[in-house]
PDB file of N, CA and C in Angstrom:
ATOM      1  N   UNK A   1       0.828  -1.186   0.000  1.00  0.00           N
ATOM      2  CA  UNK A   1       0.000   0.000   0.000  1.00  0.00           C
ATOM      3  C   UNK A   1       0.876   1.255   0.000  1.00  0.00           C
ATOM      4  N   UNK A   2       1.957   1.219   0.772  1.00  0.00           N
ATOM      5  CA  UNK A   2       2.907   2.581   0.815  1.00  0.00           C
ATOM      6  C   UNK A   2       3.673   2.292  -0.490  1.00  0.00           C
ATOM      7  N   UNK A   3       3.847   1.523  -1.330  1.00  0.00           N
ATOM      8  CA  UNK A   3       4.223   1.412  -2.567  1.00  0.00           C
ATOM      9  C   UNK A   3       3.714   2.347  -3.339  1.00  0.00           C
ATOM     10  N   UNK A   4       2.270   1.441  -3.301  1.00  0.00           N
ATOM     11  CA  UNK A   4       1.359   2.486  -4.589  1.00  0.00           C
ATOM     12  C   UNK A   4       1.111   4.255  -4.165  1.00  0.00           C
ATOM     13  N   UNK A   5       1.087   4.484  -2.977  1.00  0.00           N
ATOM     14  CA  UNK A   5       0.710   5.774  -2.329  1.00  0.00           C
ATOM     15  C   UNK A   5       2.019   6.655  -2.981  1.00  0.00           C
ATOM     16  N   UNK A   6       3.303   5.678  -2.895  1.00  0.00           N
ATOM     17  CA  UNK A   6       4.384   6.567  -3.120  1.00  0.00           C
ATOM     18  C   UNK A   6       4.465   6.952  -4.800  1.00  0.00           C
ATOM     19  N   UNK A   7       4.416   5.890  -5.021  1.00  0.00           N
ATOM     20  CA  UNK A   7       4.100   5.869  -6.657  1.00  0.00           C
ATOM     21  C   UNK A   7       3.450   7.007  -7.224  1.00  0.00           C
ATOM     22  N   UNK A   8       1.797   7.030  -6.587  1.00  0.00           N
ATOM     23  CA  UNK A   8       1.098   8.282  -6.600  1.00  0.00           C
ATOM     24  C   UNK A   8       1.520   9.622  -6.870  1.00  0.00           C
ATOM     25  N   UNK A   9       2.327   9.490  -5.166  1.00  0.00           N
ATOM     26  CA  UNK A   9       2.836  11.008  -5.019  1.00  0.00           C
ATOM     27  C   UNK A   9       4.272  11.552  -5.312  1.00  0.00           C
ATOM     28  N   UNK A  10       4.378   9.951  -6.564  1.00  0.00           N
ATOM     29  CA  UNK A  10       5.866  10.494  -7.210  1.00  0.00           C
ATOM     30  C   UNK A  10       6.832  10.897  -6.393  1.00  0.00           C
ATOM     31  N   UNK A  11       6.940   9.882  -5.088  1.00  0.00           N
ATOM     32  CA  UNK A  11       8.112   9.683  -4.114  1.00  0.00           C
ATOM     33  C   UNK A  11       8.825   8.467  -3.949  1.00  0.00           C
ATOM     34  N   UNK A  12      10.161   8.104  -3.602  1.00  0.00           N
ATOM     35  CA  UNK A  12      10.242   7.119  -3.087  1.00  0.00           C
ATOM     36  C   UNK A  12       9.595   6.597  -1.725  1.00  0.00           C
ATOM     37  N   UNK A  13       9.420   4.693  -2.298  1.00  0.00           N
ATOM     38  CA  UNK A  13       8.610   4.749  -1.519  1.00  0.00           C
ATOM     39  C   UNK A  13       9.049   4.455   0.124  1.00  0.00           C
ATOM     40  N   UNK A  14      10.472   4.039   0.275  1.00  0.00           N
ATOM     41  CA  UNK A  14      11.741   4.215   1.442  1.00  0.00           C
ATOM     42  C   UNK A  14      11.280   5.158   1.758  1.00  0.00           C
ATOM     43  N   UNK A  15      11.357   6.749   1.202  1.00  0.00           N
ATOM     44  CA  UNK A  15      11.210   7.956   1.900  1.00  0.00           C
ATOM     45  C   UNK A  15       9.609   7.670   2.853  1.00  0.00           C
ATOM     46  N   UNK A  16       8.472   7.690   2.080  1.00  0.00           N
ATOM     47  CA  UNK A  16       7.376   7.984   2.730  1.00  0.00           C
ATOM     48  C   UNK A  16       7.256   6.551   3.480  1.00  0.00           C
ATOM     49  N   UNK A  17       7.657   5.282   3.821  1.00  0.00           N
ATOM     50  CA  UNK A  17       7.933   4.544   4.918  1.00  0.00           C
ATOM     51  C   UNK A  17       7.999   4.689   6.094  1.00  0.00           C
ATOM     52  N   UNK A  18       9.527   5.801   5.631  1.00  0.00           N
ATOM     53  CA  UNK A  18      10.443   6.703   6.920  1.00  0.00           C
ATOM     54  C   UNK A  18       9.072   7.288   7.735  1.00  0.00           C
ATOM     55  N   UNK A  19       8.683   8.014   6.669  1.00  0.00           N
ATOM     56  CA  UNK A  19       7.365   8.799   7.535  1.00  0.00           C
ATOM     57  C   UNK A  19       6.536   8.463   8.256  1.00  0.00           C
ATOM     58  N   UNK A  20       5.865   7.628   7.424  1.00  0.00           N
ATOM     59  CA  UNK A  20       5.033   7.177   8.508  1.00  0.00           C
ATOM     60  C   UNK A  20       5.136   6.281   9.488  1.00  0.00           C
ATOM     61  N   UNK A  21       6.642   5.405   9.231  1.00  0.00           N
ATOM     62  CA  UNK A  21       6.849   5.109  10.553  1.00  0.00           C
ATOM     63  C   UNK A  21       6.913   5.975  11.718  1.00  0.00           C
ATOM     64  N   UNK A  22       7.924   7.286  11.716  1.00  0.00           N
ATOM     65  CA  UNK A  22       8.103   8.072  12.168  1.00  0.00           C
ATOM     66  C   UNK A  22       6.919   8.860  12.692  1.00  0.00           C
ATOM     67  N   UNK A  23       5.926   9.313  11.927  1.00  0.00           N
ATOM     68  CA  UNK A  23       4.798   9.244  12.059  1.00  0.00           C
ATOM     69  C   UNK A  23       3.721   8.706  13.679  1.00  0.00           C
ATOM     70  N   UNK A  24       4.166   7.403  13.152  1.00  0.00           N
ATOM     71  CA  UNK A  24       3.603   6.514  14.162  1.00  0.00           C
ATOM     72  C   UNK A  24       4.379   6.484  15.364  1.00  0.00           C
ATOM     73  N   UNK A  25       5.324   6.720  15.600  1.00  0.00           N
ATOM     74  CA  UNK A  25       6.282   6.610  16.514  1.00  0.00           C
ATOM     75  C   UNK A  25       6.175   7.733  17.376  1.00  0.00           C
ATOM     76  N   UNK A  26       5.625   9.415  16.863  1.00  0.00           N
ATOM     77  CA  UNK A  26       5.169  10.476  17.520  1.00  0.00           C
ATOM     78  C   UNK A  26       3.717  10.053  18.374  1.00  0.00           C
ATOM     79  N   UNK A  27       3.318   9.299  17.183  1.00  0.00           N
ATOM     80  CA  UNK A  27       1.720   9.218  18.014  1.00  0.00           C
ATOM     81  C   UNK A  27       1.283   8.198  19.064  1.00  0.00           C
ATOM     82  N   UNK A  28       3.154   7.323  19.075  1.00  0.00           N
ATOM     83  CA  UNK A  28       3.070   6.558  20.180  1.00  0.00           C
ATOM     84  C   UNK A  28       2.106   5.355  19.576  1.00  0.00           C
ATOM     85  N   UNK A  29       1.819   5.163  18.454  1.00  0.00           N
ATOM     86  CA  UNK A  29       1.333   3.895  18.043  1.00  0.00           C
ATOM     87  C   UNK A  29       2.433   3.131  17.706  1.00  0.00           C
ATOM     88  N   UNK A  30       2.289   1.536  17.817  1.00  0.00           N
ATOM     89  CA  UNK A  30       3.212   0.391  17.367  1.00  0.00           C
ATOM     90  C   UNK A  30       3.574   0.045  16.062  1.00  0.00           C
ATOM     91  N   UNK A  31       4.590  -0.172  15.679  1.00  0.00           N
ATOM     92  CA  UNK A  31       4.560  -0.969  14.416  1.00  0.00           C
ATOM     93  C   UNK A  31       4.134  -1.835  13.952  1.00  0.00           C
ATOM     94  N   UNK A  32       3.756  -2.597  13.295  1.00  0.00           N
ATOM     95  CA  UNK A  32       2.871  -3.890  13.275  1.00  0.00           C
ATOM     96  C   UNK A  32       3.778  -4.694  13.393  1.00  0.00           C
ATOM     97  N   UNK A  33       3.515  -5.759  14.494  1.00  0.00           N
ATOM     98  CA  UNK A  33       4.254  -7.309  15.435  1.00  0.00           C
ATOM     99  C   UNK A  33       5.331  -6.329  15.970  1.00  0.00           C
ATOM    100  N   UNK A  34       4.657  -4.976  16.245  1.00  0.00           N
ATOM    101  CA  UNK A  34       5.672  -4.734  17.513  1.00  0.00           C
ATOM    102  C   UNK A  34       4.783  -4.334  18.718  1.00  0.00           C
ATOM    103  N   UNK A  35       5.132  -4.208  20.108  1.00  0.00           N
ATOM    104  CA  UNK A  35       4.256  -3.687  21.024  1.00  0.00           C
ATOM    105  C   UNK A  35       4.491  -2.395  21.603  1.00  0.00           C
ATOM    106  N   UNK A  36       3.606  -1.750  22.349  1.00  0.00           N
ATOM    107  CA  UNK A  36       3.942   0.006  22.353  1.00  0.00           C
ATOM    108  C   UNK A  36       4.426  -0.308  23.966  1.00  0.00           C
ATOM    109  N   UNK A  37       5.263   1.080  23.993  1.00  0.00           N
ATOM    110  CA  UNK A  37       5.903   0.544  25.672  1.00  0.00           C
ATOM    111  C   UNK A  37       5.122   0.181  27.094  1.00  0.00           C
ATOM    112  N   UNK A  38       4.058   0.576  27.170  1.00  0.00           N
ATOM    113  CA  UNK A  38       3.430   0.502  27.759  1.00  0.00           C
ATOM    114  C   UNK A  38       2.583  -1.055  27.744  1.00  0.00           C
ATOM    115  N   UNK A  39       2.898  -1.849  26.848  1.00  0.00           N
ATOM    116  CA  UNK A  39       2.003  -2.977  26.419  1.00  0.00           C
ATOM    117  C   UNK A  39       3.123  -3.945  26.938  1.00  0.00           C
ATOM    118  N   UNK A  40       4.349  -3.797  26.554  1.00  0.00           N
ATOM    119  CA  UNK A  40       5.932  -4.209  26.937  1.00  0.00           C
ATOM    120  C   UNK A  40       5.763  -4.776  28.322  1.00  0.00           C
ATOM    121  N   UNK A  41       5.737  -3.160  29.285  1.00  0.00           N
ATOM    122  CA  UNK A  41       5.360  -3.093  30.550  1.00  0.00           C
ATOM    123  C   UNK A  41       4.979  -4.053  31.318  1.00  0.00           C
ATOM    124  N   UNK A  42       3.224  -4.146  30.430  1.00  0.00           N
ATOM    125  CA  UNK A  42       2.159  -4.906  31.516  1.00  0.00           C
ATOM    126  C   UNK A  42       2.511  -6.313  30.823  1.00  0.00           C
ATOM    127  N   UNK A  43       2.782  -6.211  29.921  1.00  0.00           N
ATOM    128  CA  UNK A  43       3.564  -7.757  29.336  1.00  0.00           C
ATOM    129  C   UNK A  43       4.656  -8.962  30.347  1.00  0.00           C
ATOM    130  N   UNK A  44       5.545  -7.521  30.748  1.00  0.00           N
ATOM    131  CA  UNK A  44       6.748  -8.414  31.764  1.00  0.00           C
ATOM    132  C   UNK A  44       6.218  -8.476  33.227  1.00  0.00           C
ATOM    133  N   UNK A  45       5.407  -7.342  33.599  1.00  0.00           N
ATOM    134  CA  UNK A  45       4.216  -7.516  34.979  1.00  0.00           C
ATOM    135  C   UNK A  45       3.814  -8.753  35.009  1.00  0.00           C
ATOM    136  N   UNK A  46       3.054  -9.321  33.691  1.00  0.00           N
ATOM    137  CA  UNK A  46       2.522 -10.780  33.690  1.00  0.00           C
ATOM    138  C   UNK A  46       3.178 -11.806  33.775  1.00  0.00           C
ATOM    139  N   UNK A  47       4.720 -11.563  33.049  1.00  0.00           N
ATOM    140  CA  UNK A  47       4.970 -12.568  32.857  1.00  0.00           C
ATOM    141  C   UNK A  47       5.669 -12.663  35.050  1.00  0.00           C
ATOM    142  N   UNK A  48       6.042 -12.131  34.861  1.00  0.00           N
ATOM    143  CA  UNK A  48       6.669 -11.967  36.547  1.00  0.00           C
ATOM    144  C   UNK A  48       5.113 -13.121  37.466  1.00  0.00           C
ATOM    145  N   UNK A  49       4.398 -11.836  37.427  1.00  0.00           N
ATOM    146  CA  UNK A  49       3.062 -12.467  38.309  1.00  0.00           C
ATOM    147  C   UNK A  49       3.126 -14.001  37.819  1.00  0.00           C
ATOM    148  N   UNK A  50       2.983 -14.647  36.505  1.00  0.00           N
ATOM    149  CA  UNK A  50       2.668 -15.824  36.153  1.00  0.00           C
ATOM    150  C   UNK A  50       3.625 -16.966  36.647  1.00  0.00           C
ATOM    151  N   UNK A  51       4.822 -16.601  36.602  1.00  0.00           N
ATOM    152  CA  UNK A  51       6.171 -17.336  37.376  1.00  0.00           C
ATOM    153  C   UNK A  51       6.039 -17.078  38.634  1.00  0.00           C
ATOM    154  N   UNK A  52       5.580 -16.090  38.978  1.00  0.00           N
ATOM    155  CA  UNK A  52       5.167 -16.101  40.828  1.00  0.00           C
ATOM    156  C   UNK A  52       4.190 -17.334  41.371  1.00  0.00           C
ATOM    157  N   UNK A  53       3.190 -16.866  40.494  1.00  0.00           N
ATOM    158  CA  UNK A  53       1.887 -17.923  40.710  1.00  0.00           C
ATOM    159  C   UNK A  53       2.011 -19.277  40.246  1.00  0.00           C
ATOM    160  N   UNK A  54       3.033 -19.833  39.235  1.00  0.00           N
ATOM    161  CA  UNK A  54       3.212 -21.317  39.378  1.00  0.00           C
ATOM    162  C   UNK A  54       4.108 -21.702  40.233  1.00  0.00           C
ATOM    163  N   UNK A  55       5.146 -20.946  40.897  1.00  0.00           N
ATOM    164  CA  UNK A  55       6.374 -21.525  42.021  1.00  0.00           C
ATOM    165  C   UNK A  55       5.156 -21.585  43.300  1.00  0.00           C
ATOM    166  N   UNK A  56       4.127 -20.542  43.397  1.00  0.00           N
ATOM    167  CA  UNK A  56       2.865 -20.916  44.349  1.00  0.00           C
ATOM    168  C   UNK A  56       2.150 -22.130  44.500  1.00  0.00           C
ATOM    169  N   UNK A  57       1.871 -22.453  43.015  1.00  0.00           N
ATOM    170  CA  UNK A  57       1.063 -23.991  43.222  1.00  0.00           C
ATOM    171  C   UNK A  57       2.318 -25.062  42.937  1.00  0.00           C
ATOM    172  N   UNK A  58       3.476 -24.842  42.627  1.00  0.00           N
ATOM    173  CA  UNK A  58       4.410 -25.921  42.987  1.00  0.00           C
ATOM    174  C   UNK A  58       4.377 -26.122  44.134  1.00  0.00           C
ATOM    175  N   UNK A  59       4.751 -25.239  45.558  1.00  0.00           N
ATOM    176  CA  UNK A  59       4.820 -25.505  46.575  1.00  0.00           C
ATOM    177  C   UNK A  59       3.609 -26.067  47.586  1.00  0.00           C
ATOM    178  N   UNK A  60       2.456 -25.827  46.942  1.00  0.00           N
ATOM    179  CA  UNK A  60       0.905 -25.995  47.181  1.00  0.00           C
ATOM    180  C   UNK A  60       0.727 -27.752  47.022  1.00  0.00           C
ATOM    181  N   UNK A  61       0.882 -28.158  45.892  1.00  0.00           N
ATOM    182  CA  UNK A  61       1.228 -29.381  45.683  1.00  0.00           C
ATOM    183  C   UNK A  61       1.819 -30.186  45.681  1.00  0.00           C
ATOM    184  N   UNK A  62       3.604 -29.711  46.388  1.00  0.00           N
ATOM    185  CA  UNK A  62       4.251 -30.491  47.639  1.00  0.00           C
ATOM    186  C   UNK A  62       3.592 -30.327  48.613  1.00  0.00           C
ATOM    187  N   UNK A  63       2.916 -29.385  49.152  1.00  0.00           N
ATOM    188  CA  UNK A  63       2.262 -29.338  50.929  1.00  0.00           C
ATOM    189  C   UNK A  63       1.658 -30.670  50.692  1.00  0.00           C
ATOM    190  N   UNK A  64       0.616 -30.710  49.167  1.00  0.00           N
ATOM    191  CA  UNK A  64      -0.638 -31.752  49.829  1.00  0.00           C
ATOM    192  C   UNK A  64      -0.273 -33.126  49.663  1.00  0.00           C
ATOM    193  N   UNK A  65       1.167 -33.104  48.812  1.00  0.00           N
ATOM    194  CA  UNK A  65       1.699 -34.330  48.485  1.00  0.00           C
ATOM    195  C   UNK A  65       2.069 -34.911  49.917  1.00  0.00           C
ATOM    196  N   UNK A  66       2.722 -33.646  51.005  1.00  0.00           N
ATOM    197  CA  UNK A  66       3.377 -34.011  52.415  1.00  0.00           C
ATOM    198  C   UNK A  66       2.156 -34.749  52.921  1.00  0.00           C
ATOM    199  N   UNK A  67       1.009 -33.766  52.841  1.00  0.00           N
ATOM    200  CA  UNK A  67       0.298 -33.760  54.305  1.00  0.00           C
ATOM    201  C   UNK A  67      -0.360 -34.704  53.703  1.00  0.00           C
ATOM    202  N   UNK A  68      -0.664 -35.618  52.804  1.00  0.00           N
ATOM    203  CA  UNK A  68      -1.640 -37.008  52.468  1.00  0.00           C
ATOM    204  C   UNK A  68      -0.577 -38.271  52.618  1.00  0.00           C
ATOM    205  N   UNK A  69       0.594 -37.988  52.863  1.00  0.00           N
ATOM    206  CA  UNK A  69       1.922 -39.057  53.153  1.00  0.00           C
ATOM    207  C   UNK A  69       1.724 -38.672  54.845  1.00  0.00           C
ATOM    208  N   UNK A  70       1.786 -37.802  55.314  1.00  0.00           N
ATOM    209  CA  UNK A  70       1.529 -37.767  56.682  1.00  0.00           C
ATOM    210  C   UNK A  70       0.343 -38.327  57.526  1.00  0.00           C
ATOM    211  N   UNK A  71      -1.044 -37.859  56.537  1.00  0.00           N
ATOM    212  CA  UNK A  71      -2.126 -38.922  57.328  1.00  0.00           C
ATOM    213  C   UNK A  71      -2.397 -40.140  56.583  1.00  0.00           C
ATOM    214  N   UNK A  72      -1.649 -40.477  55.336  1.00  0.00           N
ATOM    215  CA  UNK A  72      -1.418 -41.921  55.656  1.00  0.00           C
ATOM    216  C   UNK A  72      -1.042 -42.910  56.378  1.00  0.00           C
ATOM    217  N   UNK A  73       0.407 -42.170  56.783  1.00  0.00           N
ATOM    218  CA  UNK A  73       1.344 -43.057  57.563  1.00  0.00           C
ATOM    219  C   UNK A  73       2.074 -43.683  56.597  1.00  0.00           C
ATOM    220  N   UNK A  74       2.825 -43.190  55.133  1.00  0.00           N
ATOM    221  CA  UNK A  74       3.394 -43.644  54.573  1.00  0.00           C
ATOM    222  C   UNK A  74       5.020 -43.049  54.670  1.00  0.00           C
TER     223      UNK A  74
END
């Protein structure tokens, strides 16, 4: 699409690329398959929380592994 646009306006189409990447980059929008910083952010928040919360039920499921060997009597 920035091909034909450039074509149009009898530019290269590298130059008007530049732009509107640049463009996008003022308005704080992403590139496409990229994420805006703020998305980054709550991205590594999750991933943190999510590695928090499975070392949680690892240890959750040694307790109950203990405590059902304990009122067994095994």
């Amino acid at each position: 699409m920035i091909a034909q646009v450039a074509r149009d306006l009898g530019i290269n189409s590298g130059t008007l690329a530049n732009w509107v990447k640049r463009d996008r980059e003022t308005r704080g929008e992403a590139a496409a398959g990229q994420l805006a910083e703020d998305e980054r952010v709550e991205l590594a928040r999750l991933w943190w929380e999510n590695a928090e919360l499975a070392m949680e039920r690892d240890v959750l499921k040694r307790s109950v592994v203990l405590w059902v060997r304990e009122a067994t009597g095994r």
